[in-house]
Protein backbone atom coordinates (compact mmCIF):
# COMPACT_ATOMS: atom_id res chain seq x y z
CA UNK A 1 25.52 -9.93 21.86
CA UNK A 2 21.80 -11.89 22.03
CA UNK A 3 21.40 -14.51 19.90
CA UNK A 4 18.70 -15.03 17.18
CA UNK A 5 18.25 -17.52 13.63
CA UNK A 6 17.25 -15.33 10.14
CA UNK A 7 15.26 -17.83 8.13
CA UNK A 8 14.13 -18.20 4.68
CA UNK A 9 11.97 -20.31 2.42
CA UNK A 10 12.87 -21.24 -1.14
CA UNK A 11 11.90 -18.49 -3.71
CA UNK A 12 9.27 -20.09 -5.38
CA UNK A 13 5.94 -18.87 -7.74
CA UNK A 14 3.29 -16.83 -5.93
CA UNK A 15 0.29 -18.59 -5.84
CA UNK A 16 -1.70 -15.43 -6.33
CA UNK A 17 0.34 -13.93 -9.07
CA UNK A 18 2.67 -14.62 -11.98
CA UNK A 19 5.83 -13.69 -10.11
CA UNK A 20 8.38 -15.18 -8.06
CA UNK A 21 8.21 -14.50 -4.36
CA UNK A 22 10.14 -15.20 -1.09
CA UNK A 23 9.29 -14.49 2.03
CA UNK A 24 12.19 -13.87 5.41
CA UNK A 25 11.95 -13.75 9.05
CA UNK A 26 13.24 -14.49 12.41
CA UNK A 27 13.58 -16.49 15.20
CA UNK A 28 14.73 -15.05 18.75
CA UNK A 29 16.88 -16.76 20.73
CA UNK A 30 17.61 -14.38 23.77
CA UNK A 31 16.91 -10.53 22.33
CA UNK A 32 15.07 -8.25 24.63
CA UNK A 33 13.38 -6.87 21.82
CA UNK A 34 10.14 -8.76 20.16
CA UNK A 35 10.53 -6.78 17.03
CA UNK A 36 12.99 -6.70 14.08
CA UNK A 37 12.92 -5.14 10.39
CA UNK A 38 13.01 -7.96 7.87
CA UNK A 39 14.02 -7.30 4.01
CA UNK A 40 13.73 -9.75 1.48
CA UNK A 41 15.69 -9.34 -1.90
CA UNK A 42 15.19 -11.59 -4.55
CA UNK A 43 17.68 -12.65 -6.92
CA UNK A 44 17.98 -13.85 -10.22
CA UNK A 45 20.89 -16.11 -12.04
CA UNK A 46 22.37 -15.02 -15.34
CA UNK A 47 24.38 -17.46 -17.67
CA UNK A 48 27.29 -15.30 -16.73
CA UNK A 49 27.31 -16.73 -13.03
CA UNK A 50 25.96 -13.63 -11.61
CA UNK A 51 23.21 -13.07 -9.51
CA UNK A 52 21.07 -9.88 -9.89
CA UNK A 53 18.82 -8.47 -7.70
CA UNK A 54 15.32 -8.20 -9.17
CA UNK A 55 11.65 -7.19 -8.91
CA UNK A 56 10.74 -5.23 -5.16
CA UNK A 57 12.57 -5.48 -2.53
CA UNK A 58 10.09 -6.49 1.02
CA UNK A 59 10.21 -5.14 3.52
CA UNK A 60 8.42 -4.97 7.63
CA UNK A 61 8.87 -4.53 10.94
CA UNK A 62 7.92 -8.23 12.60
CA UNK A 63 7.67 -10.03 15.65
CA UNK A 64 9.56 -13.44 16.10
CA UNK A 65 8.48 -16.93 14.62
CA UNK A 66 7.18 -16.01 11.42
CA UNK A 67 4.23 -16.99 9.41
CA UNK A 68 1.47 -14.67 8.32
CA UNK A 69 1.67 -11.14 9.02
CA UNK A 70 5.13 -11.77 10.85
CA UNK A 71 7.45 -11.94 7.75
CA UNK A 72 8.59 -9.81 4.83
CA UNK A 73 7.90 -10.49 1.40
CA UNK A 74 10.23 -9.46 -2.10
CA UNK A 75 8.50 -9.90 -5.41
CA UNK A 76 10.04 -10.12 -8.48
CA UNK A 77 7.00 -10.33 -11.92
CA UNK A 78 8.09 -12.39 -14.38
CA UNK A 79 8.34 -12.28 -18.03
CA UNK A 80 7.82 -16.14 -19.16
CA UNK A 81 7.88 -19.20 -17.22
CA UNK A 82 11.23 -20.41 -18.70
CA UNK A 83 13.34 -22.49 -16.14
CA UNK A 84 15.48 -20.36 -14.31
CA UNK A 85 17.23 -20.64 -10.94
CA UNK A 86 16.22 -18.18 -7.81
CA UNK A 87 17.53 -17.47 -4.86
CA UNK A 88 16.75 -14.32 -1.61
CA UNK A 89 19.09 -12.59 0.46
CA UNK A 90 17.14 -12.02 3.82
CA UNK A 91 18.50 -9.43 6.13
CA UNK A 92 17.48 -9.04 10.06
CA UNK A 93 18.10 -5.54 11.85
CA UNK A 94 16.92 -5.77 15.57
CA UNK A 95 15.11 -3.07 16.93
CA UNK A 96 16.56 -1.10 19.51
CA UNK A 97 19.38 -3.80 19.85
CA UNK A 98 23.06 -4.17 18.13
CA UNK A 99 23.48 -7.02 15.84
CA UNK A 100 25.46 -8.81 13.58
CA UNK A 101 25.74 -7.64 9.87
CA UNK A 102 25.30 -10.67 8.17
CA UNK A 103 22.89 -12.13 6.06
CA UNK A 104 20.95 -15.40 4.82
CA UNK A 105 21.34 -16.47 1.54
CA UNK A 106 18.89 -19.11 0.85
CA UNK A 107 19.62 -22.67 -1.28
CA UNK A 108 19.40 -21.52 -5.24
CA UNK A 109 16.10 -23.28 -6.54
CA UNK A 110 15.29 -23.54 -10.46
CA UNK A 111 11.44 -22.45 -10.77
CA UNK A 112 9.12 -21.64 -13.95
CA UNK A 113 9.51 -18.19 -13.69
CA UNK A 114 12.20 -15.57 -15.78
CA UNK A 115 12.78 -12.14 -15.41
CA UNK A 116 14.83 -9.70 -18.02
C-alpha cells in the first residue's frame, strides 16, 4: 500500500462569513495517482461530551499539497458567538488506488462561534 499524510487546520471562523469553517487535504507520499476526494465534517461539542456533526459537509476531488483550490471545505453557520469548542474529521479516498480507512481528527479548538 502507497503512502500519503491527511492534514487539517484548526476549525476556526470564516473570515468571509459568520460560520465556522475547516478546510482538509493531502499530502502524497508515493501514490501513483495525483488526485484524491477530500471531505471535511465539522463537529461540534455538547456539555454531554459528545461531538455532533454540524453545518455542510465539504467536499472535492484535489490534487496533493493543498492550499487554494486543492482542499475541501465543511461549513457549519452559527447561531451566536458564544465560546464553544470545534473540531473536523477529514477523510482521504484515493482515486483509482486502495487505501486505508482511517481518518484525521484534528486538535479540539474553543472559537466564538455556537451552533444549536
Amino acid at each position: 500500500m502507497c503512502t500519503f499524510t491527511t492534514r487539517g487546520d484548526y476549525v476556526h471562523v470564516s473570515s468571509s462569513a459568520f460560520e465556522a469553517s475547516g478546510h482538509g487535504w493531502w499530502v502524497n507520499g508515493n501514490c501513483p495517482t495525483s488526485t484524491a476526494v477530500v471531505t471535511v465534517e465539522l463537529q461540534e461539542y455538547y456539555n454531554d461530551g459528545s461531538w455532533r456533526t454540524k453545518g455542510t459537509v465539504g467536499q472535492a476531488t484535489v490534487r496533493s499539497g493543498g492550499g487554494a483550490g486543492n482542499r475541501a471545505t465543511g461549513r457549519a453557520g452559527c447561531n451566536n458567538s458564544s465560546l464553544t469548542g470545534w473540531r473536523s474529521v477529514v477523510d482521504v479516498d484515493l482515486v483509482g488506488v486502495a487505501d486505508d480507512p482511517g481518518k484525521l481528527i484534528t486538535p479540539a479548538r474553543n472559537i466564538n462561534c455556537r451552533r444549536y
